[in-house]
N, C-alpha and C. Protein backbone atom coordinates (compact mmCIF):
# COMPACT_ATOMS: atom_id res chain seq x y z
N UNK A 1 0.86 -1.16 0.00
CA UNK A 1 0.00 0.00 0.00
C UNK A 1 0.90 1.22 0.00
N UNK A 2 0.77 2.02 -0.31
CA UNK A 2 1.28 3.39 -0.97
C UNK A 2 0.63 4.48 -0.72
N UNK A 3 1.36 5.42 0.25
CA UNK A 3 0.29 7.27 0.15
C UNK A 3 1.33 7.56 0.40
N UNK A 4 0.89 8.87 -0.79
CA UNK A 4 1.63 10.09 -0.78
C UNK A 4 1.02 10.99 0.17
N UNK A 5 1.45 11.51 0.94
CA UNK A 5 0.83 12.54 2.04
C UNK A 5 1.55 14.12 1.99
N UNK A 6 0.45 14.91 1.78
CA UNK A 6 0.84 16.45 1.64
C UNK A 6 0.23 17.18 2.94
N UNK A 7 1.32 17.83 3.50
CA UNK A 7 0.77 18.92 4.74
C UNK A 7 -0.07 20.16 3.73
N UNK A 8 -1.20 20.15 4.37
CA UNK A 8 -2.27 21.40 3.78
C UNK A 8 -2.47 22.33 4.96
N UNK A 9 -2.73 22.98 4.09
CA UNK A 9 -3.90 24.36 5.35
C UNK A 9 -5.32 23.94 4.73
N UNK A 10 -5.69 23.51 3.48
CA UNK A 10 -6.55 23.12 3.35
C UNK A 10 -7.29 22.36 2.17
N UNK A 11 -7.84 21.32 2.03
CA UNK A 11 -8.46 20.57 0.85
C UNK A 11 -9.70 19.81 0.55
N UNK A 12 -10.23 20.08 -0.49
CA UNK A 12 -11.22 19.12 -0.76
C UNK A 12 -11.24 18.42 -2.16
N UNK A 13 -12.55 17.70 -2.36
CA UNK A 13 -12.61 16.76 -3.79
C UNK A 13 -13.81 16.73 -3.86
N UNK A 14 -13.83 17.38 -4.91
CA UNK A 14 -15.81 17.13 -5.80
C UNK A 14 -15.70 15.85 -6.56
N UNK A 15 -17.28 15.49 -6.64
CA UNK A 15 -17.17 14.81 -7.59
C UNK A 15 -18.47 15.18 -8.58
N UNK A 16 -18.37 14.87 -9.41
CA UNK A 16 -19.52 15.44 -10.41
C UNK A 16 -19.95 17.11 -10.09
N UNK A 17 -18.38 18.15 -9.69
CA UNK A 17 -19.39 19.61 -9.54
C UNK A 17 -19.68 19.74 -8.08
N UNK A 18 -19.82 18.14 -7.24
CA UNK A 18 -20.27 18.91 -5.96
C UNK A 18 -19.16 17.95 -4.79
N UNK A 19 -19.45 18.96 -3.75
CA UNK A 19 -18.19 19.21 -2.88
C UNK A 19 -18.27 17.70 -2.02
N UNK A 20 -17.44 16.94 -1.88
CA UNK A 20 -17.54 15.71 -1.37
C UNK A 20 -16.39 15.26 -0.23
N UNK A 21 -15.88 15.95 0.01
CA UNK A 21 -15.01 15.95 1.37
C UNK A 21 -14.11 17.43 1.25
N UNK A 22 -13.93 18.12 2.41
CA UNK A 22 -13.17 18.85 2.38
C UNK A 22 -12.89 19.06 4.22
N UNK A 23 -11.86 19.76 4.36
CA UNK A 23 -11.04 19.96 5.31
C UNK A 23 -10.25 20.93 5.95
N UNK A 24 -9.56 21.66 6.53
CA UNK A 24 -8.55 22.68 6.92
C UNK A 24 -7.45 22.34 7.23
N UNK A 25 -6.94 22.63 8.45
CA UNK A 25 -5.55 22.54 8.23
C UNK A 25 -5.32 20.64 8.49
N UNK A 26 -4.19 19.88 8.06
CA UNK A 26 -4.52 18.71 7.85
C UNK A 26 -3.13 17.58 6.85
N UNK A 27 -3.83 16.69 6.71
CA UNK A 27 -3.16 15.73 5.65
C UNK A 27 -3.90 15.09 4.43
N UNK A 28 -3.25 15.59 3.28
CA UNK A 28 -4.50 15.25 2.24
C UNK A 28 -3.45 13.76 1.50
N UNK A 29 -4.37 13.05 1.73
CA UNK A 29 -3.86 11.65 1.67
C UNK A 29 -3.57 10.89 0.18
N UNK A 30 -3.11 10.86 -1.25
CA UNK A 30 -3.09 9.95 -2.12
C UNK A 30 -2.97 8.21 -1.57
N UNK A 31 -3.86 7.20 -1.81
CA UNK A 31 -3.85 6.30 -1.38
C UNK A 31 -3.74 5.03 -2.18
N UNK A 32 -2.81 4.65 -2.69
CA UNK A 32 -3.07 3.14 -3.82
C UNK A 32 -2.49 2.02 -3.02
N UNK A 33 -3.89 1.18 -3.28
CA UNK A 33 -3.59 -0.45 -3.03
C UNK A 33 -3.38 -1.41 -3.91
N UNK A 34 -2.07 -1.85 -3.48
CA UNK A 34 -1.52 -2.80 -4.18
C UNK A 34 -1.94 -4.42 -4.25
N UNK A 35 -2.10 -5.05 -5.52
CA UNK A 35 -1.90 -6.61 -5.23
C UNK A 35 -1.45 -7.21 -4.12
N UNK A 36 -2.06 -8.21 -2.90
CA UNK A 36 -1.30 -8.84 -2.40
C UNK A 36 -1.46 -7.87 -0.52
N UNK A 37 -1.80 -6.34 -0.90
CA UNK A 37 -2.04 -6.29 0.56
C UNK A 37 -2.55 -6.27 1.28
N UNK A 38 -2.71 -6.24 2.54
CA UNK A 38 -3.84 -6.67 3.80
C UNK A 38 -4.27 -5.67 4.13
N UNK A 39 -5.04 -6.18 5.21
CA UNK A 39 -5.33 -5.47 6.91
C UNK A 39 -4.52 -4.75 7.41
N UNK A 40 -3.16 -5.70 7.29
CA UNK A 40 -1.80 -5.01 8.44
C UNK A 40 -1.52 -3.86 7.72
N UNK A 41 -1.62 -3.72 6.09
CA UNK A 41 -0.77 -2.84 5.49
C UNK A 41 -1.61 -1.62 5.75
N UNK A 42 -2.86 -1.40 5.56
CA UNK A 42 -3.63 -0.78 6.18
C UNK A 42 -3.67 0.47 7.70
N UNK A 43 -3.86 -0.44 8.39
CA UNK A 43 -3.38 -0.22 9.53
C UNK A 43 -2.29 0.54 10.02
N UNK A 44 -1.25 -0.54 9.51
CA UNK A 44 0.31 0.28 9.42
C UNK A 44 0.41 1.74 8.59
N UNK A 45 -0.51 2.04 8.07
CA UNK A 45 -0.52 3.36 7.30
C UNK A 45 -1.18 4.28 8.32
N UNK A 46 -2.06 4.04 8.18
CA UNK A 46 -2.91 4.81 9.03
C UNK A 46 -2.12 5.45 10.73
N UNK A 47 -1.45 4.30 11.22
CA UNK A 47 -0.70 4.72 12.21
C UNK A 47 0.15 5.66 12.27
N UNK A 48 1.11 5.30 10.98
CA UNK A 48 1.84 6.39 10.71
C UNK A 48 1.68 7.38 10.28
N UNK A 49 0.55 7.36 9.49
CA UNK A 49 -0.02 9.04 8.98
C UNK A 49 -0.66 9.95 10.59
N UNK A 50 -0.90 9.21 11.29
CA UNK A 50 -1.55 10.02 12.52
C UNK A 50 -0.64 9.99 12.91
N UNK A 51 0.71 9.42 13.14
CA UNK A 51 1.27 9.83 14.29
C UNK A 51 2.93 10.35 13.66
N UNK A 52 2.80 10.90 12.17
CA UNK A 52 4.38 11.16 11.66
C UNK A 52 4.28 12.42 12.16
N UNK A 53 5.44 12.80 12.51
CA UNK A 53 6.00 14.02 13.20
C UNK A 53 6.17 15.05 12.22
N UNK A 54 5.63 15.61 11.09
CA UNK A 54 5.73 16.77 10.46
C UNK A 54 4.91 17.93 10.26
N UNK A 55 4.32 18.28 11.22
CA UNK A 55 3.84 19.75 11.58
C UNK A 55 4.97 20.25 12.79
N UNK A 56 4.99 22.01 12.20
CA UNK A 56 5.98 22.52 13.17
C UNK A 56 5.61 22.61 14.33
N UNK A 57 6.38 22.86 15.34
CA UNK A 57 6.35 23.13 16.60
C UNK A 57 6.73 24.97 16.59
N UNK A 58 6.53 25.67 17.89
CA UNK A 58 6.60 26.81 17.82
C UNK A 58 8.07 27.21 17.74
N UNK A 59 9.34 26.36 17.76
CA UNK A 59 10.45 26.15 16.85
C UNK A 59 10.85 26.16 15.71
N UNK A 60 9.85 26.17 14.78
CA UNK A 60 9.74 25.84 13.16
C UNK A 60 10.25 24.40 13.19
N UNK A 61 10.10 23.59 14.05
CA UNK A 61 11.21 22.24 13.84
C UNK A 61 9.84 21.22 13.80
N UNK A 62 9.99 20.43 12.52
CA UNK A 62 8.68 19.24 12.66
C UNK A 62 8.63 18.29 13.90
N UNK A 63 7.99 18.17 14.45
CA UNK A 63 7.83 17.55 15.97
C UNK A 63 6.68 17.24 16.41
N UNK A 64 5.68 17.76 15.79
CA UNK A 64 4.16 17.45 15.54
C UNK A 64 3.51 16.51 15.08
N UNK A 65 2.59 15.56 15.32
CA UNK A 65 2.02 15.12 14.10
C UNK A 65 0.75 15.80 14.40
N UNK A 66 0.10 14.70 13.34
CA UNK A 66 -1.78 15.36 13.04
C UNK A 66 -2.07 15.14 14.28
N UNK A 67 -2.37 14.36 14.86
CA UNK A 67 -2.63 14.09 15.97
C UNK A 67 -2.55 15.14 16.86
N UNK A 68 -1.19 15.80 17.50
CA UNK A 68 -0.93 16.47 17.96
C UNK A 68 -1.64 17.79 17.97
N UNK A 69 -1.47 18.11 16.31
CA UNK A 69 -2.53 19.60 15.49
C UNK A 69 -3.73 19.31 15.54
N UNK A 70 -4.53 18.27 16.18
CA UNK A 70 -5.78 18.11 16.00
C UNK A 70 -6.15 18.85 14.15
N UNK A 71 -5.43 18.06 13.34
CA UNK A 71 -5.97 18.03 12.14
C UNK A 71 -6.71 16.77 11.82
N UNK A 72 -6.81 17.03 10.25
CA UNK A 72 -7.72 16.25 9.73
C UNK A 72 -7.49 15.80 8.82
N UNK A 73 -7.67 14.23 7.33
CA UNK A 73 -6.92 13.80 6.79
C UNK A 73 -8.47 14.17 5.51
N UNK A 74 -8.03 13.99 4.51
CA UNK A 74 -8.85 13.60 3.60
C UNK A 74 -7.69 12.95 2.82
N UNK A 75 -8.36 11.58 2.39
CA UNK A 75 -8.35 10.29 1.64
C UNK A 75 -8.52 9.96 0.48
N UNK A 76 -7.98 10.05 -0.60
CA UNK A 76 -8.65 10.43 -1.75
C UNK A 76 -7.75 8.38 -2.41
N UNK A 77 -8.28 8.01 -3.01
CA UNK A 77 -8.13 6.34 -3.88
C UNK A 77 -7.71 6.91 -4.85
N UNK A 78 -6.59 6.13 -5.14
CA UNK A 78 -5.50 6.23 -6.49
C UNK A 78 -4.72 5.58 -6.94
N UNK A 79 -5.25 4.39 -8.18
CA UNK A 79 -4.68 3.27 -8.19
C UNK A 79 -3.39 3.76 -9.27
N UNK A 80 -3.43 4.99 -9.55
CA UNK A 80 -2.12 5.06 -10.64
C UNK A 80 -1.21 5.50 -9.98
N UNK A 81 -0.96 5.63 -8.46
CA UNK A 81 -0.19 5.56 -7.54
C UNK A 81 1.40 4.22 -7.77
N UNK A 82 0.27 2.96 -8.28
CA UNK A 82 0.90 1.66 -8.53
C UNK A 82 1.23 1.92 -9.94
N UNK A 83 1.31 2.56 -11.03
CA UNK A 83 1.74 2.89 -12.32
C UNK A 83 3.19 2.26 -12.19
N UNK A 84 3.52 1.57 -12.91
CA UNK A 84 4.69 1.36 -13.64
C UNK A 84 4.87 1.85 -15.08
N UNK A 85 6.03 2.96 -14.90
CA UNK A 85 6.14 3.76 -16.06
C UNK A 85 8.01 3.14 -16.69
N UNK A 86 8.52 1.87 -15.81
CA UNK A 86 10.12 1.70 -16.32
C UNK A 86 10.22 1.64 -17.80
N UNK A 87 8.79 0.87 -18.43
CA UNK A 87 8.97 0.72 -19.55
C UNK A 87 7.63 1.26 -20.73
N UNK A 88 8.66 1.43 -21.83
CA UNK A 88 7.66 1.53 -22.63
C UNK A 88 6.99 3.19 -22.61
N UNK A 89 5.89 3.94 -23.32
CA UNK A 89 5.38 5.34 -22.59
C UNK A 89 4.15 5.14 -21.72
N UNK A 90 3.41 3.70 -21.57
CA UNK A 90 2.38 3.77 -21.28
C UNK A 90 2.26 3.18 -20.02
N UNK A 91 2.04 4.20 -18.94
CA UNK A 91 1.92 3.17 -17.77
C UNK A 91 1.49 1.64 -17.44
N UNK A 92 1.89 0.82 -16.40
CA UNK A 92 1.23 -0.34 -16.39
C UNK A 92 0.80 -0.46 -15.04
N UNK A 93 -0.51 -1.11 -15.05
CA UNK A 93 -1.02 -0.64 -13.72
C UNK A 93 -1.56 -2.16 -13.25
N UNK A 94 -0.59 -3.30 -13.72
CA UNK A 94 -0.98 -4.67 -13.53
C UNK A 94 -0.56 -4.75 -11.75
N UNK A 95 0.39 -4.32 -10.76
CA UNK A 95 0.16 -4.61 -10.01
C UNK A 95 -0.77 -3.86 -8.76
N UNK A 96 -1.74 -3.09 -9.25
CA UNK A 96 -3.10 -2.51 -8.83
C UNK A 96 -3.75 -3.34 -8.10
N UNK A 97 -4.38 -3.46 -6.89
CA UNK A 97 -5.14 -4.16 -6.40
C UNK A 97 -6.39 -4.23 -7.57
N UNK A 98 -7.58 -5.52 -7.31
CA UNK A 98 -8.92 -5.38 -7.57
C UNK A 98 -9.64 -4.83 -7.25
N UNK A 99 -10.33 -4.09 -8.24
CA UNK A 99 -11.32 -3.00 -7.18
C UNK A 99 -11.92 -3.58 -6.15
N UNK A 100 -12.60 -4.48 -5.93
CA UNK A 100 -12.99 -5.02 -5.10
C UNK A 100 -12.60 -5.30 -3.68
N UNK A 101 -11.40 -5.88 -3.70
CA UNK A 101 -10.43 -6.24 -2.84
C UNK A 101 -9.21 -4.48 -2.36
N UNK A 102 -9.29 -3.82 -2.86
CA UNK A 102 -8.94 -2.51 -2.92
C UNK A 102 -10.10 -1.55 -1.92
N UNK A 103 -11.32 -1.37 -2.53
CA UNK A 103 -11.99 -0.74 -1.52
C UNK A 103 -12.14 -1.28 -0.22
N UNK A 104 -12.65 -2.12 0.20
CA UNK A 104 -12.59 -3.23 1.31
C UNK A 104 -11.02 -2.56 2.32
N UNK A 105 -9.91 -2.52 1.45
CA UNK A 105 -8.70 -1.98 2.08
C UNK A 105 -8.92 -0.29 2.67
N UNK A 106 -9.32 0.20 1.43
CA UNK A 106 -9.43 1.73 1.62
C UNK A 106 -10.61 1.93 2.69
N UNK A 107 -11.57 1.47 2.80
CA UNK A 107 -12.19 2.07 4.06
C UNK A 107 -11.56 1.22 5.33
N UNK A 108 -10.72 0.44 5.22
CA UNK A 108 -9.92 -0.14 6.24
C UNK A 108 -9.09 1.07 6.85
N UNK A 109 -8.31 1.64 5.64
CA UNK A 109 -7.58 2.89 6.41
C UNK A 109 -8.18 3.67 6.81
N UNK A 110 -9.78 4.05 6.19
CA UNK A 110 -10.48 5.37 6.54
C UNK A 110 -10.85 5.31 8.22
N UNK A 111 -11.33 3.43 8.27
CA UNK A 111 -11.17 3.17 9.89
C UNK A 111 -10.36 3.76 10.63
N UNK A 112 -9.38 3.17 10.54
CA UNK A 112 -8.05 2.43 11.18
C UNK A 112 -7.65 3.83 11.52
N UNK A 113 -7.86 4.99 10.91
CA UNK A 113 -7.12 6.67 11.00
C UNK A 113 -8.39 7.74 12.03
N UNK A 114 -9.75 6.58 12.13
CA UNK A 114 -10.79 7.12 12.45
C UNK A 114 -10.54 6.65 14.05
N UNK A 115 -9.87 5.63 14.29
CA UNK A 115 -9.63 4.71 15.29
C UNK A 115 -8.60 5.70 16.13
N UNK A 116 -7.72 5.98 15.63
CA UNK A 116 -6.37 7.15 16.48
C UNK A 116 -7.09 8.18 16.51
N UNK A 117 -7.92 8.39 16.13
CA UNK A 117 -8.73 10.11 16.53
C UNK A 117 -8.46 11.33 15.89
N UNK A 118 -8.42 10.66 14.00
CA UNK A 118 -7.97 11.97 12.95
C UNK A 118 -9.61 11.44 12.74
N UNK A 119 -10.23 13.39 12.55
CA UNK A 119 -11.43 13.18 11.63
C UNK A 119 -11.27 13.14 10.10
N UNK A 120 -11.71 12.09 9.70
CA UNK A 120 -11.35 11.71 8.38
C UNK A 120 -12.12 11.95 7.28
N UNK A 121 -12.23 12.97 6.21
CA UNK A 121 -13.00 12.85 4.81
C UNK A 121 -12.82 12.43 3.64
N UNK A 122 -13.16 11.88 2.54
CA UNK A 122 -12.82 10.72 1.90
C UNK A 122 -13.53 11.48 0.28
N UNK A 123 -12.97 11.08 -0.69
CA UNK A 123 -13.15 10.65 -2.01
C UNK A 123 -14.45 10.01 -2.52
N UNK A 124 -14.55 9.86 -3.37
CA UNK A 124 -15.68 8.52 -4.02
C UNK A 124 -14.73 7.13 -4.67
N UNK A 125 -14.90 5.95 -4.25
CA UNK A 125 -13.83 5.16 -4.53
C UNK A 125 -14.19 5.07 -6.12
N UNK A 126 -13.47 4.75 -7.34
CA UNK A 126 -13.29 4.47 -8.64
C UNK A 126 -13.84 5.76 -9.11
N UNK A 127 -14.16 7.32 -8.68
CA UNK A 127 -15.00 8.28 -9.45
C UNK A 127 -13.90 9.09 -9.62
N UNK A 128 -14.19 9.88 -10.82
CA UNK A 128 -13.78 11.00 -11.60
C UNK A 128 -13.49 12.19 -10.47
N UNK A 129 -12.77 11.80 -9.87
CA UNK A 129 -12.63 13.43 -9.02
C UNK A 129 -11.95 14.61 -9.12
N UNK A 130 -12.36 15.92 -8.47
CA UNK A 130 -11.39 17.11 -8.94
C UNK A 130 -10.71 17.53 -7.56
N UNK A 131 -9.29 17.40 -7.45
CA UNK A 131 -8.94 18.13 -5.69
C UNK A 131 -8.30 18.82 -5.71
N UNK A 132 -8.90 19.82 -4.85
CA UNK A 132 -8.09 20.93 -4.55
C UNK A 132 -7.21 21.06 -3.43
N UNK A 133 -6.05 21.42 -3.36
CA UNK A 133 -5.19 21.59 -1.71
C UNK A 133 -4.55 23.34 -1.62
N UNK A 134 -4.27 23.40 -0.55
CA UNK A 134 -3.20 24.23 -0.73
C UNK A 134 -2.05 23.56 0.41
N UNK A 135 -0.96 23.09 -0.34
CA UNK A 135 -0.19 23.04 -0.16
C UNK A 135 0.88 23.73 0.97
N UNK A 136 0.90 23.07 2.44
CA UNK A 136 1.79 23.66 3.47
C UNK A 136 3.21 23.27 3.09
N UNK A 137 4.42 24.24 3.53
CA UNK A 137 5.50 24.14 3.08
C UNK A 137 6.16 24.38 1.68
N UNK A 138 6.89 23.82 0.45
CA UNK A 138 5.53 22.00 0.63
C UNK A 138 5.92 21.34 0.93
N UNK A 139 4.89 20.14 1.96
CA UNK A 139 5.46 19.32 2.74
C UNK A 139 4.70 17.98 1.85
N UNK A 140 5.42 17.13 1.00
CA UNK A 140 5.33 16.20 0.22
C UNK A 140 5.62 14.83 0.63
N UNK A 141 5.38 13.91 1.18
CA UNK A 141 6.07 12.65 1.51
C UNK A 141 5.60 11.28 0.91
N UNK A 142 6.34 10.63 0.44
CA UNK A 142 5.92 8.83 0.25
C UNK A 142 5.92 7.97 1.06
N UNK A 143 4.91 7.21 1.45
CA UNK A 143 5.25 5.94 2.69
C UNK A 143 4.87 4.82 1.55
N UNK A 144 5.32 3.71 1.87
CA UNK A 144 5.24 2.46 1.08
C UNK A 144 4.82 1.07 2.51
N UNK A 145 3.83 0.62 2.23
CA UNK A 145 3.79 -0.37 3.66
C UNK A 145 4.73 -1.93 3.09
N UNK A 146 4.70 -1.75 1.82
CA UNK A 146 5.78 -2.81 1.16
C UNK A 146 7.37 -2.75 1.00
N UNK A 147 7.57 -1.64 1.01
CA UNK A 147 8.91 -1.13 0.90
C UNK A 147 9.58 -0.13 1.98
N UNK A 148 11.08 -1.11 2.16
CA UNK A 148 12.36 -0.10 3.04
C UNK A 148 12.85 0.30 2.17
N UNK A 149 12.98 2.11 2.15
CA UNK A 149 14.18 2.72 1.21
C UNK A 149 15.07 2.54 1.58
């Protein structure tokens, strides 16, 4: 499982024109599930998105997490997260979870982040969405629940 996580002051995601999660200051979540992952991988995300230490302290020094800021995450599903672009021009998106087996995961994290005590707003799973952020910092990060860099 795979999110990209951006520190915001603030974000949301329409879908069809109308406003379907939005938020303030916070973590706006990219989320792709991969072939092959669980519960744990899940979980293990969610933990760490509530509890990574990158909001400042009155130091400017990251020492914070959401948790801490009493922020808030919005969740947005993104299976081209899993894109393999090594070859060829056209992404390949064979190791994508099933939708099926994919959503089942994704409201696992929407739990699992609801469970540590981030209020959580969410996407439409497989829909056309438009999101907006504004971008804190920018504070950009990748977690992988499959992979040590």
């Amino acid at each position: 499982m795979r999110a990209v996580i951006q520190r915001v002051k603030e974000a949301s995601v329409s879908v069809e024109g109308k406003v379907k999660g939005k938020i303030g200051e916070g973590l706006l979540i990219y989320l792709g599930i991969e072939e092959g992952d669980q519960e744990k991988d899940a979980r293990f995300l969610a933990e760490k998105v509530c509890n990574l230490r990158i909001f400042e302290d009155k130091n400017e020094k990251m020492n914070l997490s959401l948790l801490d800021e009493q922020g808030s995450i919005l969740a947005i599903s993104q299976f081209t997260l899993l894109g393999d672009c090594r070859k060829g021009r056209r992404p390949s998106f064979s190791k994508a979870g099933k939708p099926e087996e994919a959503i089942r995961l994704y409201q696992e994290f929407l739990e699992a982040c609801e469970k540590h005590g981030a209020p959580v707003e969410s996407g439409v799973f497989q829909a056309h969405m438009m999101v907006s952020s504004v971008n804190d910092g920018p504070v950009t990060l990748l977690v992988d629940s499959n992979k040590t860099f």
